[in-house]
PDB file of N, CA and C in Angstrom:
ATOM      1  N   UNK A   1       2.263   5.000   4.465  1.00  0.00           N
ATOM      2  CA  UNK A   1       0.949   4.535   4.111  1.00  0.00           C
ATOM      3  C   UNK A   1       0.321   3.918   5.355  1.00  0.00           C
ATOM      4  N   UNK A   2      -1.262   4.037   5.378  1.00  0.00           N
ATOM      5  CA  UNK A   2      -1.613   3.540   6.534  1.00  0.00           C
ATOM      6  C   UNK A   2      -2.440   2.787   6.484  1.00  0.00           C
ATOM      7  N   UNK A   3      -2.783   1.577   6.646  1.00  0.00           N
ATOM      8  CA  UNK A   3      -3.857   0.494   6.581  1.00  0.00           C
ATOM      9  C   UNK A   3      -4.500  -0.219   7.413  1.00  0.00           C
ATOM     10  N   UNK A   4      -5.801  -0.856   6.862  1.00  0.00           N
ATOM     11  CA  UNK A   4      -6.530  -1.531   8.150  1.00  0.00           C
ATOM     12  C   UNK A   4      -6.783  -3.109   7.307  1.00  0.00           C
ATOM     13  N   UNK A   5      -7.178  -3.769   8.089  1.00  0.00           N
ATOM     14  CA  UNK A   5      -7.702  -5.335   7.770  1.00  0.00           C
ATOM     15  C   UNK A   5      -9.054  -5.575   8.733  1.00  0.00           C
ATOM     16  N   UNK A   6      -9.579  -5.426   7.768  1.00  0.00           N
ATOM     17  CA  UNK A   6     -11.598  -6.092   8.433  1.00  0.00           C
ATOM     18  C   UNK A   6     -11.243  -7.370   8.140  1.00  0.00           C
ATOM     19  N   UNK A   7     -11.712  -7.986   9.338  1.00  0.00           N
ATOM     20  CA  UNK A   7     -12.536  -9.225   9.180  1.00  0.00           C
ATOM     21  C   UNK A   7     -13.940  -9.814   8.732  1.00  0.00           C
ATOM     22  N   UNK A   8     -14.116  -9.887   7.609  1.00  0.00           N
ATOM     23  CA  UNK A   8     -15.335 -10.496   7.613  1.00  0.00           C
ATOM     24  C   UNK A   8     -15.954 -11.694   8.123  1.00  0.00           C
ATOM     25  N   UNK A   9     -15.301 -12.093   8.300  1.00  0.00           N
ATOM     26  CA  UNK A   9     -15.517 -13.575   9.353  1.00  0.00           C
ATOM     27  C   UNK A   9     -16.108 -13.066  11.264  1.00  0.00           C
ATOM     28  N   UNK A  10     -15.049 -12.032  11.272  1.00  0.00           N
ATOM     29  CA  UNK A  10     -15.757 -11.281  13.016  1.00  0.00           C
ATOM     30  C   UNK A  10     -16.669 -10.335  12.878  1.00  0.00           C
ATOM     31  N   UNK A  11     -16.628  -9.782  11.844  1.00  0.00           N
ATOM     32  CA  UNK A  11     -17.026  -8.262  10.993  1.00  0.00           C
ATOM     33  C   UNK A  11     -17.178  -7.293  11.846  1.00  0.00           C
ATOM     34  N   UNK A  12     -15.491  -7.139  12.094  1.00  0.00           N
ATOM     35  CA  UNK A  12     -14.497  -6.025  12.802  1.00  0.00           C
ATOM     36  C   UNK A  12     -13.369  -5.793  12.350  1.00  0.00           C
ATOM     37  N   UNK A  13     -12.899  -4.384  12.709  1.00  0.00           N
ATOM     38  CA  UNK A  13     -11.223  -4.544  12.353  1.00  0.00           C
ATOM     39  C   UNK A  13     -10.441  -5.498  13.303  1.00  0.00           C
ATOM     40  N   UNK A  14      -9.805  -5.992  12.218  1.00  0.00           N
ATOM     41  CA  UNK A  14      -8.867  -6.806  12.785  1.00  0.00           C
ATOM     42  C   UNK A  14      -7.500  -6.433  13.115  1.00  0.00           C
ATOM     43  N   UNK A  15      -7.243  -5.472  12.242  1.00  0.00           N
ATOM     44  CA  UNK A  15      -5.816  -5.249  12.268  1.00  0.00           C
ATOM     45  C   UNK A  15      -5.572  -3.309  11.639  1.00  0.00           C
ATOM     46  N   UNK A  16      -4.378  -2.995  12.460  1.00  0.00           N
ATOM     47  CA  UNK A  16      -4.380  -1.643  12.101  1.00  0.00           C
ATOM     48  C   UNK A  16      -3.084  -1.435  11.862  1.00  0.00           C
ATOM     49  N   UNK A  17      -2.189  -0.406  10.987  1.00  0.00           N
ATOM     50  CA  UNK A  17      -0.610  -0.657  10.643  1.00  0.00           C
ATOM     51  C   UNK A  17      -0.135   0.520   9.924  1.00  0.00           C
ATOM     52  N   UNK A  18       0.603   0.993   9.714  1.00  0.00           N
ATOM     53  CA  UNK A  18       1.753   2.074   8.590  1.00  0.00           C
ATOM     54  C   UNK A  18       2.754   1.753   8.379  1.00  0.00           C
ATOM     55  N   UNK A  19       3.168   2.048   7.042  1.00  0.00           N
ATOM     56  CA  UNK A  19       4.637   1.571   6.770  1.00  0.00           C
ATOM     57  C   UNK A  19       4.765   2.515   5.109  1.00  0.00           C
ATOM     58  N   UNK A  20       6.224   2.391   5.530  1.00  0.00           N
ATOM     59  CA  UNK A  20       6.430   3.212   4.071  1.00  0.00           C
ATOM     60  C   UNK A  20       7.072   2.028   2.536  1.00  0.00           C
ATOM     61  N   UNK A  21       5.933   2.495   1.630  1.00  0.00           N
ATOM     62  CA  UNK A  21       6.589   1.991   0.707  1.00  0.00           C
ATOM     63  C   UNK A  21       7.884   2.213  -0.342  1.00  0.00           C
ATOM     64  N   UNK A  22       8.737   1.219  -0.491  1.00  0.00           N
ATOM     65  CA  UNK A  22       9.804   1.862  -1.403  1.00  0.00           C
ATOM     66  C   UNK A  22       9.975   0.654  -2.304  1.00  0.00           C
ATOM     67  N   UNK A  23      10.148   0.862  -3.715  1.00  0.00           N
ATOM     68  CA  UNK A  23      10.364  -0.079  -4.956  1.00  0.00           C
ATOM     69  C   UNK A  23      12.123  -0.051  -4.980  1.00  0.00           C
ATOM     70  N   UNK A  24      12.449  -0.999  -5.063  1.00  0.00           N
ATOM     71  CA  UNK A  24      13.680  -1.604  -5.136  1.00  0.00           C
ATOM     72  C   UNK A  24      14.619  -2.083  -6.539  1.00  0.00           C
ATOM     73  N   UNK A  25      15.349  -2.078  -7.059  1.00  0.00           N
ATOM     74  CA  UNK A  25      16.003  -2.279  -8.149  1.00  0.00           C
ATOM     75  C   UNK A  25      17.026  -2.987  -7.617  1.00  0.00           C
ATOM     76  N   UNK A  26      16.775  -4.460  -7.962  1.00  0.00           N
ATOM     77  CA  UNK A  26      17.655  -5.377  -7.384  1.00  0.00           C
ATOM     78  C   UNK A  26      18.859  -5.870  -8.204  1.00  0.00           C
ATOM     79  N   UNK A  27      19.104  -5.165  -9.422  1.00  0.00           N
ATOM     80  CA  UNK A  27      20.259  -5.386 -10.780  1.00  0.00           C
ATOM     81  C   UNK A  27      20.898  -4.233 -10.315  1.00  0.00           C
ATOM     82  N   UNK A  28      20.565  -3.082 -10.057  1.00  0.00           N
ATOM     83  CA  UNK A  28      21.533  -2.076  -9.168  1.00  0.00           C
ATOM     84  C   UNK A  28      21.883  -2.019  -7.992  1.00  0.00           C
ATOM     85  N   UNK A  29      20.780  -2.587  -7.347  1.00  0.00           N
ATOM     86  CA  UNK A  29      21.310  -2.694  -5.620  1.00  0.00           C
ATOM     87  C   UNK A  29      21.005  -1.236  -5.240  1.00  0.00           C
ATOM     88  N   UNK A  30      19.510  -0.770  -5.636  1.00  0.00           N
ATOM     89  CA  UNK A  30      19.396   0.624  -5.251  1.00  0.00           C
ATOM     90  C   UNK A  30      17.851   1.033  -5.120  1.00  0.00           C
ATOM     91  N   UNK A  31      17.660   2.130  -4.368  1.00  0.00           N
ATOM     92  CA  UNK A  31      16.055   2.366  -4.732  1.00  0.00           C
ATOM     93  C   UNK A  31      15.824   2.564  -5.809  1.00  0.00           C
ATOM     94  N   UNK A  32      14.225   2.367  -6.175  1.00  0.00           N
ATOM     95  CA  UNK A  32      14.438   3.376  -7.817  1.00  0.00           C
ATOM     96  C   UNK A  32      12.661   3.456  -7.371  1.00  0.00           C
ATOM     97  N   UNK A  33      12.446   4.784  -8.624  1.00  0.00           N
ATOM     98  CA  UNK A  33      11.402   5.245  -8.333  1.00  0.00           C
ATOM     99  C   UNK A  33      10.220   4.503  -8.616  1.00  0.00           C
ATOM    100  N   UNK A  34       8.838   4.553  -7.913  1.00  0.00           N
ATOM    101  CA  UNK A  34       7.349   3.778  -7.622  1.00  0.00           C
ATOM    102  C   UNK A  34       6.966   4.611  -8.965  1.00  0.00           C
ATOM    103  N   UNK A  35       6.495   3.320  -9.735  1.00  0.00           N
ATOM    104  CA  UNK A  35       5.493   3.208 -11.108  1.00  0.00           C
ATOM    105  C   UNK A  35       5.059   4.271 -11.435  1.00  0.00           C
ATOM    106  N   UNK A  36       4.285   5.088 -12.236  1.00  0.00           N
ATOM    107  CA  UNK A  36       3.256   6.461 -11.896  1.00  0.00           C
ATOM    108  C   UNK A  36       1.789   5.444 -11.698  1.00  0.00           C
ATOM    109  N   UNK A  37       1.867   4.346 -12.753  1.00  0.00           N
ATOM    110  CA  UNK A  37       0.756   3.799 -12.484  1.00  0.00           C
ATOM    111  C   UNK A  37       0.588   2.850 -10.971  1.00  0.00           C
ATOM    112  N   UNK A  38       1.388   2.721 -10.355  1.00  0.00           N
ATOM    113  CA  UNK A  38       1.361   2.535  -9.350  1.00  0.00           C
ATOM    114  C   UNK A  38       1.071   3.099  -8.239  1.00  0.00           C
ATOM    115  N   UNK A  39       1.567   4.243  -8.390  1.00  0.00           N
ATOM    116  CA  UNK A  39       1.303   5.584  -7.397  1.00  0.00           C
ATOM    117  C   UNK A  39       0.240   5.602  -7.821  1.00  0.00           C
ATOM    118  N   UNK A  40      -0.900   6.054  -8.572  1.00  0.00           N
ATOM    119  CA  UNK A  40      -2.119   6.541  -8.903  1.00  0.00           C
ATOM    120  C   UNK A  40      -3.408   5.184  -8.439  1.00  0.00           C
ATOM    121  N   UNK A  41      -2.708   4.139  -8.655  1.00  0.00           N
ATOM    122  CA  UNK A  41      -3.682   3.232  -7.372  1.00  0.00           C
ATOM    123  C   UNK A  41      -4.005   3.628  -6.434  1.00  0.00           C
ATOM    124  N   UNK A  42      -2.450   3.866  -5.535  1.00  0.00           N
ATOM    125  CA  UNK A  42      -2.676   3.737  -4.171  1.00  0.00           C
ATOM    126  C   UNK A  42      -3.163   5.122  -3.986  1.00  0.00           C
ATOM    127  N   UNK A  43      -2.839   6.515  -4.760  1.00  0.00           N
ATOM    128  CA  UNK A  43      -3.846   7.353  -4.645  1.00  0.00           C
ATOM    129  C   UNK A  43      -5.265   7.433  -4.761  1.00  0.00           C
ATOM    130  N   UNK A  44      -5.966   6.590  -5.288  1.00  0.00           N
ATOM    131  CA  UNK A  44      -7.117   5.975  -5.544  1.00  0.00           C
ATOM    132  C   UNK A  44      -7.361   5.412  -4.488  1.00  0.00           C
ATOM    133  N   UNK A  45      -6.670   4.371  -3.949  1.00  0.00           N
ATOM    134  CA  UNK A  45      -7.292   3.570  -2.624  1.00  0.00           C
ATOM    135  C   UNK A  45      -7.310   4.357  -1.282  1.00  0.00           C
ATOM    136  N   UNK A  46      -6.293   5.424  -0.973  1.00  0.00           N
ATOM    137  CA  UNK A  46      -6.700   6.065  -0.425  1.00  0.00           C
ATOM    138  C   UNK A  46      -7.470   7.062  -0.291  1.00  0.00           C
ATOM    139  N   UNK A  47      -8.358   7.568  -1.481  1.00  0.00           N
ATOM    140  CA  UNK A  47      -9.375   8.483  -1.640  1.00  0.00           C
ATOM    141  C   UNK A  47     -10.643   7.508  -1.355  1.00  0.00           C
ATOM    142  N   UNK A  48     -10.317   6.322  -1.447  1.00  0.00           N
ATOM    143  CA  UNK A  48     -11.864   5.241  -1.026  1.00  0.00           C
ATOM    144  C   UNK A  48     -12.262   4.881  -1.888  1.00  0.00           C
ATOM    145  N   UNK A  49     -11.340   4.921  -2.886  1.00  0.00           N
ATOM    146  CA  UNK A  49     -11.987   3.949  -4.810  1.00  0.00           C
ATOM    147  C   UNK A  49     -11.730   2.686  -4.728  1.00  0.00           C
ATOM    148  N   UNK A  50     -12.521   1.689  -5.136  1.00  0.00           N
ATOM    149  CA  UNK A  50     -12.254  -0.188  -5.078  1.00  0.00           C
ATOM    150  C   UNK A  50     -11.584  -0.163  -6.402  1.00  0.00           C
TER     151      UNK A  50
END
């Protein structure tokens, strides 16, 4: 995933970044799979939906 941070205070980017997300299952001690409703946010936020 790739993201930015505006400043509205400078009203510029402030900050630029990627990283991969992974959901965690901490009673197994294992990955486990990202929400659907979760996924379909961040598909949303990256198409440019608030």
């Amino acid at each position: 995933m790739r993201y930015a941070v505006y400043s509205h205070r400078l009203g510029r980017l402030a900050a630029e970044g990627e990283g991969t997300l992974v959901c965690f299952d901490y009673r197994q001690n294992r990955k486990a799979p990202v929400p659907e409703k979760l996924r379909a946010r961040i598909a949303e936020l990256q198409a440019g939906g608030s």
